[in-house]
N, C-alpha and C. Protein backbone atom coordinates (compact mmCIF):
# COMPACT_ATOMS: atom_id res chain seq x y z
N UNK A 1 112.80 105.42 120.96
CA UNK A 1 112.04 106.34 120.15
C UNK A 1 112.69 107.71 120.23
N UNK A 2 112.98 107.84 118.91
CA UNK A 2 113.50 109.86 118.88
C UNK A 2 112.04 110.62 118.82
N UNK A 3 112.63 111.77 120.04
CA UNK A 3 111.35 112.74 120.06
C UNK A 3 112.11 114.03 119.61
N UNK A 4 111.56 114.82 118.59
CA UNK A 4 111.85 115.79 117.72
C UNK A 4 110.79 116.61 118.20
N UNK A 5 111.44 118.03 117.61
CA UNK A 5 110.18 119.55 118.05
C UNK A 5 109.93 119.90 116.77
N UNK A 6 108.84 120.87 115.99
CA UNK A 6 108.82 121.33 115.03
C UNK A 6 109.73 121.14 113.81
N UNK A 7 110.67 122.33 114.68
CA UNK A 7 111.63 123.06 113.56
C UNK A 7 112.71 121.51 113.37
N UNK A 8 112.43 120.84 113.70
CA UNK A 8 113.59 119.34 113.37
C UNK A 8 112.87 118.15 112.20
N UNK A 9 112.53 119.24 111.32
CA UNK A 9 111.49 118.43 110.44
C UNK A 9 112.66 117.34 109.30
N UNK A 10 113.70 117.58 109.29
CA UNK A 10 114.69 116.65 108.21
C UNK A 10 114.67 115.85 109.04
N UNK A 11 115.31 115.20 110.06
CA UNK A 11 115.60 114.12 110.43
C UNK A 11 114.52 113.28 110.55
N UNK A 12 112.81 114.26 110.85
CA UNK A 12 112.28 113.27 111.06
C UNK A 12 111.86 112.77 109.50
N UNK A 13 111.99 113.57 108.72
CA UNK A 13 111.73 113.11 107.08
C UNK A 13 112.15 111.75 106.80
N UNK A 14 113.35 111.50 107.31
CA UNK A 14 114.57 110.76 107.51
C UNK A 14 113.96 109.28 107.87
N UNK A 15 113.73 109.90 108.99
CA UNK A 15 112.67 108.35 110.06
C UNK A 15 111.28 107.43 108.57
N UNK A 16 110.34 108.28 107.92
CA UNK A 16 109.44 108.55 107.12
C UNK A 16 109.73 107.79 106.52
N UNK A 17 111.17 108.62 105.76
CA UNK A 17 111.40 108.17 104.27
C UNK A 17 112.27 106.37 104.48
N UNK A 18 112.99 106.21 105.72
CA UNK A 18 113.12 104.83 105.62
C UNK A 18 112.48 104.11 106.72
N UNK A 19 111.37 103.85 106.64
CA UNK A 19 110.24 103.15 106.82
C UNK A 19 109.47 103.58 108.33
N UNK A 20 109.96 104.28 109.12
CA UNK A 20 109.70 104.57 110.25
C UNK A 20 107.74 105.10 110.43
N UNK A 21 107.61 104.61 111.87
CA UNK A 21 106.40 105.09 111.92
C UNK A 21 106.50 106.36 113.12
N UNK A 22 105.38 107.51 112.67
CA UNK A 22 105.29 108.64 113.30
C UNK A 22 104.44 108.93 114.71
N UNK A 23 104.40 109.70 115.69
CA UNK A 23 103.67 110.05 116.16
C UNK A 23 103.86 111.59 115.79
N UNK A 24 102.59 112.49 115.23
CA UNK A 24 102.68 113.79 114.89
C UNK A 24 101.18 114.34 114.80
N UNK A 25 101.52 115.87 115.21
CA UNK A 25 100.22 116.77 114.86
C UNK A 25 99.67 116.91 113.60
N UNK A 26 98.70 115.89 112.84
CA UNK A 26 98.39 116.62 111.75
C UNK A 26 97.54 117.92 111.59
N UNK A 27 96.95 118.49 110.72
CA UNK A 27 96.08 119.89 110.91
C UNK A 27 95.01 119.36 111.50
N UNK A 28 94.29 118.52 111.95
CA UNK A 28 93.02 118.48 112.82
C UNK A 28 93.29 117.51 114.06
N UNK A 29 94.11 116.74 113.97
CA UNK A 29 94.21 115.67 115.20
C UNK A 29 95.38 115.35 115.49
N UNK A 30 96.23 114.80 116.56
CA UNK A 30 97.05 113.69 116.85
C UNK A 30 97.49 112.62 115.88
N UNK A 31 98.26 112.61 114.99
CA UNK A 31 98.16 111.15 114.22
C UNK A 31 99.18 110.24 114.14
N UNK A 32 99.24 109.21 113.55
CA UNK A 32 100.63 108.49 113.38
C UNK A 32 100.69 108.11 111.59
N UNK A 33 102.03 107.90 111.61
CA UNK A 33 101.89 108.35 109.88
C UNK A 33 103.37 107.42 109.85
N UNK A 34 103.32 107.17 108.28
CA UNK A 34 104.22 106.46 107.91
C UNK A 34 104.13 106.49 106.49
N UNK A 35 105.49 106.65 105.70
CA UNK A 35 105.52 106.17 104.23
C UNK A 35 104.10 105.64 103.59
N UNK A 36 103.28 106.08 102.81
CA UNK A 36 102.55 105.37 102.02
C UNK A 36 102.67 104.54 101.54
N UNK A 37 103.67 104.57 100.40
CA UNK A 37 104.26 103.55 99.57
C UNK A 37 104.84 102.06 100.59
N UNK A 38 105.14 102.17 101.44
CA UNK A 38 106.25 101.86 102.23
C UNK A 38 104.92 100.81 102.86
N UNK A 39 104.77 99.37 102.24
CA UNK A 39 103.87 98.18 102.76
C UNK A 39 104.04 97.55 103.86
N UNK A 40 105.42 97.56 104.70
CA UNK A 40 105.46 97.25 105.44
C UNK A 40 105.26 97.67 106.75
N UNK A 41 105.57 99.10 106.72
CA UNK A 41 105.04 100.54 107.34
C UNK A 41 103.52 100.48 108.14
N UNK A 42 103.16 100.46 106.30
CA UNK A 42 101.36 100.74 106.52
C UNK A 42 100.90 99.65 107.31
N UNK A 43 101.02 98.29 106.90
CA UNK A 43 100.19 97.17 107.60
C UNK A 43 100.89 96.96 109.10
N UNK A 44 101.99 97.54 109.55
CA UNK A 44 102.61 97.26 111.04
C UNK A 44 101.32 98.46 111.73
N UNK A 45 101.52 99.83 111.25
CA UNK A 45 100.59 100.87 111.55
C UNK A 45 99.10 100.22 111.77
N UNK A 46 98.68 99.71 110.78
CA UNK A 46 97.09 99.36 110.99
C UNK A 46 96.88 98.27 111.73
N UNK A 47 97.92 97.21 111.81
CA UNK A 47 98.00 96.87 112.85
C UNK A 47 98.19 97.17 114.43
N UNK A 48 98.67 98.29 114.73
CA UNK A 48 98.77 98.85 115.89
C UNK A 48 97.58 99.55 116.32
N UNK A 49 96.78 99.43 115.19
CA UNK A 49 95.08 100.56 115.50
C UNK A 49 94.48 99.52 115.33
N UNK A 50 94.51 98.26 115.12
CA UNK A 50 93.79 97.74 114.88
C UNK A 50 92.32 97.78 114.02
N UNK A 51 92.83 98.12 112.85
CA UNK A 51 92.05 98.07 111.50
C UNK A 51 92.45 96.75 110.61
N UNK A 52 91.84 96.83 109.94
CA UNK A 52 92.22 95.75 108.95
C UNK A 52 92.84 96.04 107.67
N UNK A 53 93.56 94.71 107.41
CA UNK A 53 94.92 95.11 106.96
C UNK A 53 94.41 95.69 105.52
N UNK A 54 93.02 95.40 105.23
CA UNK A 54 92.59 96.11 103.71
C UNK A 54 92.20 97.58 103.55
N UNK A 55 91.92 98.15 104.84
CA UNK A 55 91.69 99.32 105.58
C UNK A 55 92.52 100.52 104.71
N UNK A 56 91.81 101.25 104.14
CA UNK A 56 92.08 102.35 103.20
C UNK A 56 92.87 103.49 104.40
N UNK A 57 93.63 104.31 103.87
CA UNK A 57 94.10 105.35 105.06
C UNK A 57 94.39 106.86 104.36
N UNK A 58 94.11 107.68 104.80
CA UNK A 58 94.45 108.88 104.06
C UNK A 58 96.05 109.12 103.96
N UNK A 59 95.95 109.56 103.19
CA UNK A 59 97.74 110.22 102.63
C UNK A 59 97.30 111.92 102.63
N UNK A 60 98.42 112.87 103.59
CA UNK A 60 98.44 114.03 103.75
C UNK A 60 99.12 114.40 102.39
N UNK A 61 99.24 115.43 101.72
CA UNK A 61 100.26 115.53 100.74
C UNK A 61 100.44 117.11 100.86
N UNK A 62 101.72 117.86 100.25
CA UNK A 62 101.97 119.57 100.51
C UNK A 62 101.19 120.07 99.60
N UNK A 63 100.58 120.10 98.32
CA UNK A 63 100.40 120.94 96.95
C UNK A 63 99.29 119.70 96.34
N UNK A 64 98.45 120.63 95.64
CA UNK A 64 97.40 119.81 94.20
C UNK A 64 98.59 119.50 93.65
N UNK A 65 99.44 119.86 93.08
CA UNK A 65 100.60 119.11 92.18
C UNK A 65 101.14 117.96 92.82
N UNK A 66 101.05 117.84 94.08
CA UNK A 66 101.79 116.24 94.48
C UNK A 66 100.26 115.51 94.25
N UNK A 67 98.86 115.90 94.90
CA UNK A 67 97.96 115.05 94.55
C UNK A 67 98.34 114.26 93.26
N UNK A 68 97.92 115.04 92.12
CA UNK A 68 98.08 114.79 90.35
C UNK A 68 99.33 114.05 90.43
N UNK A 69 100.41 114.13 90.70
CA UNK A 69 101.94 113.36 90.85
C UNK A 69 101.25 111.73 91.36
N UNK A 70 101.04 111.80 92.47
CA UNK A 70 100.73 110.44 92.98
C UNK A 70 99.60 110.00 93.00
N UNK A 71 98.69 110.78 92.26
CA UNK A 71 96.85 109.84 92.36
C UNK A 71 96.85 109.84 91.06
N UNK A 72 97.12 110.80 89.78
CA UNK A 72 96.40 111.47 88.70
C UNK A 72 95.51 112.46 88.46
N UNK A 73 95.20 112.81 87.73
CA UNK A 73 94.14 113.86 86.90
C UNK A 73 93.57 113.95 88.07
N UNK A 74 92.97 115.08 88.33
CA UNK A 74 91.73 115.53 89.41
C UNK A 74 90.93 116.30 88.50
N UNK A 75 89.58 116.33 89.13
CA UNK A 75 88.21 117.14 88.56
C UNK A 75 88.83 118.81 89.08
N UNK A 76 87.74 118.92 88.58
CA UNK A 76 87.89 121.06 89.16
C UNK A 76 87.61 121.20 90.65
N UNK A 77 86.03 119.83 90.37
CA UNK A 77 85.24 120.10 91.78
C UNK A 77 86.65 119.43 93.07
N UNK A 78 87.19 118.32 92.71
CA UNK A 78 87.99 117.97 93.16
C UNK A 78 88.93 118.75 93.67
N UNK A 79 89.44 119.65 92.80
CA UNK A 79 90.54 120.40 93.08
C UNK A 79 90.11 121.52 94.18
N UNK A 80 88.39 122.03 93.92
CA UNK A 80 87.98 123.05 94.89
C UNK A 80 87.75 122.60 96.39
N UNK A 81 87.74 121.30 96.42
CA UNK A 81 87.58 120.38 97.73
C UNK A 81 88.59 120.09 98.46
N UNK A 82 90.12 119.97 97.86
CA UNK A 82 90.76 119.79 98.19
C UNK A 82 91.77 121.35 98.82
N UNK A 83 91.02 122.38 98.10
CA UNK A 83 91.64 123.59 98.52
C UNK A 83 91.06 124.27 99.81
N UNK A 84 90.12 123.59 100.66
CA UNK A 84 89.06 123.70 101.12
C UNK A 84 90.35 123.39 102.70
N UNK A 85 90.30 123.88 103.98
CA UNK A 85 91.37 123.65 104.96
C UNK A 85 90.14 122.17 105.69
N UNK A 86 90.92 121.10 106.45
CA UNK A 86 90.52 120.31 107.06
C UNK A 86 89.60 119.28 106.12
N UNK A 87 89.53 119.17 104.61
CA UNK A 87 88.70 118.32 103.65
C UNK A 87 89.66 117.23 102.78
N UNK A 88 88.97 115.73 103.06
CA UNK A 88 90.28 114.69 102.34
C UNK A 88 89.10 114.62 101.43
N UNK A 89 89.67 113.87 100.36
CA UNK A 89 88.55 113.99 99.18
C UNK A 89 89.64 112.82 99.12
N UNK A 90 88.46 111.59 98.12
CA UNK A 90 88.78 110.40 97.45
C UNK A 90 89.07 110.81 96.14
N UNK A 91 90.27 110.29 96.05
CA UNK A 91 90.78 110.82 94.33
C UNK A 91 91.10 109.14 93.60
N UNK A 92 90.62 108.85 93.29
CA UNK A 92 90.71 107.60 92.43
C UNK A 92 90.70 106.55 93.50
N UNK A 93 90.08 106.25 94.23
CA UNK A 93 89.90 105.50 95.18
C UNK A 93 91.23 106.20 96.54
N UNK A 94 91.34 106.78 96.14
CA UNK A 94 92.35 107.06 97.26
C UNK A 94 91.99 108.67 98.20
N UNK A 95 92.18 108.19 99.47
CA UNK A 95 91.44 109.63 99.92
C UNK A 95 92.74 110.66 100.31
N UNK A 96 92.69 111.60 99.79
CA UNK A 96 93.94 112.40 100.15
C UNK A 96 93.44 113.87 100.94
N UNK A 97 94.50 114.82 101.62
CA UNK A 97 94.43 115.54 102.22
C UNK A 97 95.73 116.80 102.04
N UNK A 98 95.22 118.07 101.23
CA UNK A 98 96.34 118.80 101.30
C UNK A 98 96.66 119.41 102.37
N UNK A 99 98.29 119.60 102.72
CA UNK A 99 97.79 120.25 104.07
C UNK A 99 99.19 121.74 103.18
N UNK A 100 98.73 123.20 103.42
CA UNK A 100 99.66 123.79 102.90
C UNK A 100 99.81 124.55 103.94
N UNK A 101 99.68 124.47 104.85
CA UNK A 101 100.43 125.45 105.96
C UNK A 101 101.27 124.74 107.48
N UNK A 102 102.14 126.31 107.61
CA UNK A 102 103.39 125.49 108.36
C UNK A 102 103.99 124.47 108.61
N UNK A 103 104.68 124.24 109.36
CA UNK A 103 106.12 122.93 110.08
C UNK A 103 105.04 121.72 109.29
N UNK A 104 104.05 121.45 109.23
CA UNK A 104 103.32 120.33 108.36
C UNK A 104 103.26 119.99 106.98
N UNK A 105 103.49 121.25 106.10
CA UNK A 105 103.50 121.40 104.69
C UNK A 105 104.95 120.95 104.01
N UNK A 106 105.93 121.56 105.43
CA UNK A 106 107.34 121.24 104.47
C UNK A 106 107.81 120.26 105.23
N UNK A 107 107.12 119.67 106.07
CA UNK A 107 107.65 118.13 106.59
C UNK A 107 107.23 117.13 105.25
N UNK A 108 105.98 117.75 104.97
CA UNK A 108 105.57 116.94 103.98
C UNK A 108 106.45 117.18 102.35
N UNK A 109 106.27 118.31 102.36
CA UNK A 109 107.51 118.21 101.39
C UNK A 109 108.73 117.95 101.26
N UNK A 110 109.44 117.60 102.37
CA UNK A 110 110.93 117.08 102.40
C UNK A 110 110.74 115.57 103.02
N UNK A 111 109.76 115.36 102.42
CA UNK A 111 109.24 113.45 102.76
C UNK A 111 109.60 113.10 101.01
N UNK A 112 108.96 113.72 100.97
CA UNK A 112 108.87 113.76 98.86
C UNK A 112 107.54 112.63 98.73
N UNK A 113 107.31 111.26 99.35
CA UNK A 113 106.16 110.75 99.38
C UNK A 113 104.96 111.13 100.35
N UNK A 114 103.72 110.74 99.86
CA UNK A 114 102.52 110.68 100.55
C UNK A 114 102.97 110.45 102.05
N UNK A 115 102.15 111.32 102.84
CA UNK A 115 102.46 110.76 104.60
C UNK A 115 101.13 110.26 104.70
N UNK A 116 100.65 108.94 105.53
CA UNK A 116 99.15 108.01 106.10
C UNK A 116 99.23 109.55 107.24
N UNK A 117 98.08 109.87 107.25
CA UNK A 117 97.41 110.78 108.56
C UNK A 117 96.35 110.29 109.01
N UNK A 118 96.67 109.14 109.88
CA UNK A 118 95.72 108.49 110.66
C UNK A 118 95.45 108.75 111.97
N UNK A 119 94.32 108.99 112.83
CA UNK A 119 94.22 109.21 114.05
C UNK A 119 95.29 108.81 114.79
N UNK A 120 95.85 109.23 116.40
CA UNK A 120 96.64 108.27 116.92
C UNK A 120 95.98 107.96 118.52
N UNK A 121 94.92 106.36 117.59
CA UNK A 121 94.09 105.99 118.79
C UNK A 121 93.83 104.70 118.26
N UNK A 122 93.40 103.93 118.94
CA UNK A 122 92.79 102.05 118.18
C UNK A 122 91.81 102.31 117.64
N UNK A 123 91.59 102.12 116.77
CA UNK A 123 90.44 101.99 115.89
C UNK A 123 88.97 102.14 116.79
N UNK A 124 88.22 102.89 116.26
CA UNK A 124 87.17 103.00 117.62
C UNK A 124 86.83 103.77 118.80
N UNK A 125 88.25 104.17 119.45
CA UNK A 125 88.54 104.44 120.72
C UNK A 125 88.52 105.63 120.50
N UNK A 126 88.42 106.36 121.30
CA UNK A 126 88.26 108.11 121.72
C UNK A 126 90.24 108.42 121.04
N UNK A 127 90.00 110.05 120.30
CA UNK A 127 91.16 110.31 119.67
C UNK A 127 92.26 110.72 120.87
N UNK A 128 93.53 110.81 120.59
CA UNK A 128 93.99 111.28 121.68
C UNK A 128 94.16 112.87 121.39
N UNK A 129 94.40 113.74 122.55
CA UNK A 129 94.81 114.65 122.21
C UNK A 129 96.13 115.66 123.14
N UNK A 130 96.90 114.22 123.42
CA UNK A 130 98.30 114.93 123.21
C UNK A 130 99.32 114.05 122.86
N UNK A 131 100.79 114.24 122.53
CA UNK A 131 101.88 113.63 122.11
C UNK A 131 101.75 112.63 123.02
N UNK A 132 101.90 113.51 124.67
CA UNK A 132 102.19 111.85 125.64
C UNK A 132 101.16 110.83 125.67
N UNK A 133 100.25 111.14 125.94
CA UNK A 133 99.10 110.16 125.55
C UNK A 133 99.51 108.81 124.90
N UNK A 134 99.34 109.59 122.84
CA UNK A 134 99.94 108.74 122.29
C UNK A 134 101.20 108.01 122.42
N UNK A 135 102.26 108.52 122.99
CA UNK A 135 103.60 107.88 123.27
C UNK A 135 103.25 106.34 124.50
N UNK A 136 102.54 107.01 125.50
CA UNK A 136 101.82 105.74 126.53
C UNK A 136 101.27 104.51 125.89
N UNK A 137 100.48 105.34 124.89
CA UNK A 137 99.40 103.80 124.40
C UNK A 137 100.07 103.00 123.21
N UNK A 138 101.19 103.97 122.07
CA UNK A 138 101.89 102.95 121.31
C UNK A 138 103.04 102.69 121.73
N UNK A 139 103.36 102.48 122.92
CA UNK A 139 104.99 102.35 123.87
C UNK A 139 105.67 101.13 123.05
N UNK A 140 107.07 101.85 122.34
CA UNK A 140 107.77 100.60 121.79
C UNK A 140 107.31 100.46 120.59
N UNK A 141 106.27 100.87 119.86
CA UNK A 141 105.78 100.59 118.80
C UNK A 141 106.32 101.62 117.19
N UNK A 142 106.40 102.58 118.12
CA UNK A 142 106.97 104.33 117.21
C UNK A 142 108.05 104.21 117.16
N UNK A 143 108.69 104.83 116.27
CA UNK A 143 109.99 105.21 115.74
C UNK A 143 110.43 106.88 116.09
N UNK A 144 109.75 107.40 116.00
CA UNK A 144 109.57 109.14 116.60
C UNK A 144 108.01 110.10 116.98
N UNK A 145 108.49 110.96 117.40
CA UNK A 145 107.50 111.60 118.32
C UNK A 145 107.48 113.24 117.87
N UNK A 146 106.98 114.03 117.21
CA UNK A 146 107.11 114.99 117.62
C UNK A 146 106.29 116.17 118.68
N UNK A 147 107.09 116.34 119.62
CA UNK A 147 106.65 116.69 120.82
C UNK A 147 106.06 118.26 120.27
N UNK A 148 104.61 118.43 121.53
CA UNK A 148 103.95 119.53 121.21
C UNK A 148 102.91 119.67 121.71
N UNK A 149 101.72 120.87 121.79
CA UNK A 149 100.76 121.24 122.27
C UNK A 149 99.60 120.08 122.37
N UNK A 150 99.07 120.25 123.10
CA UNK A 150 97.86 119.96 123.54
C UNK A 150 96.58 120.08 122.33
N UNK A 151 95.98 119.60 122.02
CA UNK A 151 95.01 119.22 120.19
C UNK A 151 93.99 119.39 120.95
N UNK A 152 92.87 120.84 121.18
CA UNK A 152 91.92 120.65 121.59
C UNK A 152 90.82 120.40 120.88
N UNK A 153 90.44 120.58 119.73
CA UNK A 153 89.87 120.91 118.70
C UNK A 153 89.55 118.90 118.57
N UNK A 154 90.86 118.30 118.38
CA UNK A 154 90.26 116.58 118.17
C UNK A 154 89.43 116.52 117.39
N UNK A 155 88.97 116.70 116.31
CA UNK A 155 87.97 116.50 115.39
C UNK A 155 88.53 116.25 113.75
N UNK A 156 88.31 115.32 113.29
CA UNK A 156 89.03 114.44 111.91
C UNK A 156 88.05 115.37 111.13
N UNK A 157 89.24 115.34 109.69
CA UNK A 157 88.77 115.81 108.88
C UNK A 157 87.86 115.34 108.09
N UNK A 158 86.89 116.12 107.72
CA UNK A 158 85.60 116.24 106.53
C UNK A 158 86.15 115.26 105.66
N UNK A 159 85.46 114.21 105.80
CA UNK A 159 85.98 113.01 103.94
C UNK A 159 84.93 113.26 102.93
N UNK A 160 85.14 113.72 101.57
CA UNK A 160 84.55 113.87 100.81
C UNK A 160 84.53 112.98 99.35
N UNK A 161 83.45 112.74 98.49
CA UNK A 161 84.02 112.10 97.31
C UNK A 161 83.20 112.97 96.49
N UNK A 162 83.57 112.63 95.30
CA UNK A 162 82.72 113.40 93.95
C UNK A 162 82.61 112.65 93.27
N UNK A 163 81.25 112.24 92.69
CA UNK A 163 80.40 111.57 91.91
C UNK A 163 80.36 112.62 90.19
N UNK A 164 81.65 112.17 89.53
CA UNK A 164 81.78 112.63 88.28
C UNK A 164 80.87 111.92 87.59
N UNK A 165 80.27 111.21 87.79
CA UNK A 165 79.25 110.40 86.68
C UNK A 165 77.73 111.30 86.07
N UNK A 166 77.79 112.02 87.24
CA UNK A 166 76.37 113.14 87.30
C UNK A 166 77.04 114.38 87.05
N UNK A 167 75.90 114.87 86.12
CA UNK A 167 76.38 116.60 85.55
C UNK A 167 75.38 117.53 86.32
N UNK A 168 75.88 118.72 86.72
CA UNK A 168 76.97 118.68 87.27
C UNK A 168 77.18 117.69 88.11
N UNK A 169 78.82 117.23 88.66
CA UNK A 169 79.18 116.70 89.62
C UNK A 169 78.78 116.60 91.05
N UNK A 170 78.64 115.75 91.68
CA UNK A 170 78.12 116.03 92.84
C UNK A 170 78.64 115.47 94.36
N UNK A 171 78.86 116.12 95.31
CA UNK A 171 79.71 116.19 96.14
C UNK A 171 78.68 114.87 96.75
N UNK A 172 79.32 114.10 97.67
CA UNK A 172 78.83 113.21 98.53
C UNK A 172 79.41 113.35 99.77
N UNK A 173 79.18 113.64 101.21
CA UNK A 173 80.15 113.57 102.37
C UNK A 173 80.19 112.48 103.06
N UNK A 174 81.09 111.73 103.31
CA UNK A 174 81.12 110.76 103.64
C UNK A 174 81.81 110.13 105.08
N UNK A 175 82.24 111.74 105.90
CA UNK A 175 82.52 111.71 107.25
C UNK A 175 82.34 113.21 107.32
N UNK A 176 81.28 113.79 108.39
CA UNK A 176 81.24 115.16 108.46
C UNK A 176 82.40 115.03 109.86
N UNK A 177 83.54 116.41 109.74
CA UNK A 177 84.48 116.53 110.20
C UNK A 177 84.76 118.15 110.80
N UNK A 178 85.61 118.23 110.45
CA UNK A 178 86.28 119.67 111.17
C UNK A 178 85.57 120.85 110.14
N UNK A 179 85.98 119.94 109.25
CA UNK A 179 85.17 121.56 107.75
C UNK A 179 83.94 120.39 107.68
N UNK A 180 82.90 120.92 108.11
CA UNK A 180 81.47 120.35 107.78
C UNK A 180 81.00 121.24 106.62
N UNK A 181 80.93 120.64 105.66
CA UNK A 181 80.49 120.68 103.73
C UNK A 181 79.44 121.03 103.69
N UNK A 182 78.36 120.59 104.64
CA UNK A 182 76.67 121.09 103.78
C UNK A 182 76.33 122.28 104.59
């Protein structure tokens, strides 16, 4: 397993973009991440958390313009939810998460695809909240690491959906998280 710091965000793009799975800080937790697109990726990953292999997963993305790129059209309310720090919102069945600040935004942008920002813990189990941790419990399983602080905070982000069917639209929360909505 390559362990990378911050500022070594290409190579690990690198790992991402051909099929590799992550251990990394997303903006609220510890996570492990891998190619979206990338099927073989995702189901080795959810297998290692033990979810099931039909198991929906968030995709981090840099900009509302990559949302619209890889989901489609978004609502307004959508778009105000998603501008919102620590909030994934379901965009066409798919729950996404912008993240636009620091070493996270342009990792994600020099991925060019969706990154999975999934906890990095088994399904169930208490989150972790440091690199080594996670490196212990998926030993052999990761492809890279990026090494770093201590995640005290541990708390997943706010999942939200919007019920366009009702005028106005109406927010539904559907995991209260780091940005608690009501």
């Amino acid at each position: 397993m390559e362990i990378f710091r911050h500022h070594e965000i290409k190579p690990l793009a690198h790992v991402v973009q051909n099929g590799g799975i992550i251990i990394y800080p997303t903006d609220t937790i510890w996570g492990l991440g891998c190619n979206a697109f990338d099927a073989t990726a995702t189901q080795k990953l959810k297998a290692m958390k033990g979810k099931p292999a039909d198991a929906n997963l968030i995709w981090l993305l840099p900009s509302i313009r990559a949302v619209e790129k890889f989901c489609g059209s978004i609502t307004p309310t959508e778009k105000k939810l998603l501008r919102r720090k620590h909030t994934s919102v379901i965009i066409h069945g798919q729950a996404v998460r912008v993240v636009r600040s620091g070493w996270l935004n342009r990792f994600l942008t020099l991925c060019g695809v969706p990154v999975i920002g999934t906890s990095a813990n088994v399904h169930g189990e208490p989150v972790i909240t440091s690199w080594r941790q996670a490196v212990k419990l998926f030993a052999g399983q990761t492809d890279a690491v990026v090494r770093g602080r201590k995640i005290y905070r541990h708390v997943p982000s706010t999942l939200a959906k919007v019920d366009t069917t009702l005028n106005p639209p109406k927010v539904k929360i559907l995991r209260a998280g780091a940005n608690n909505l009501r």
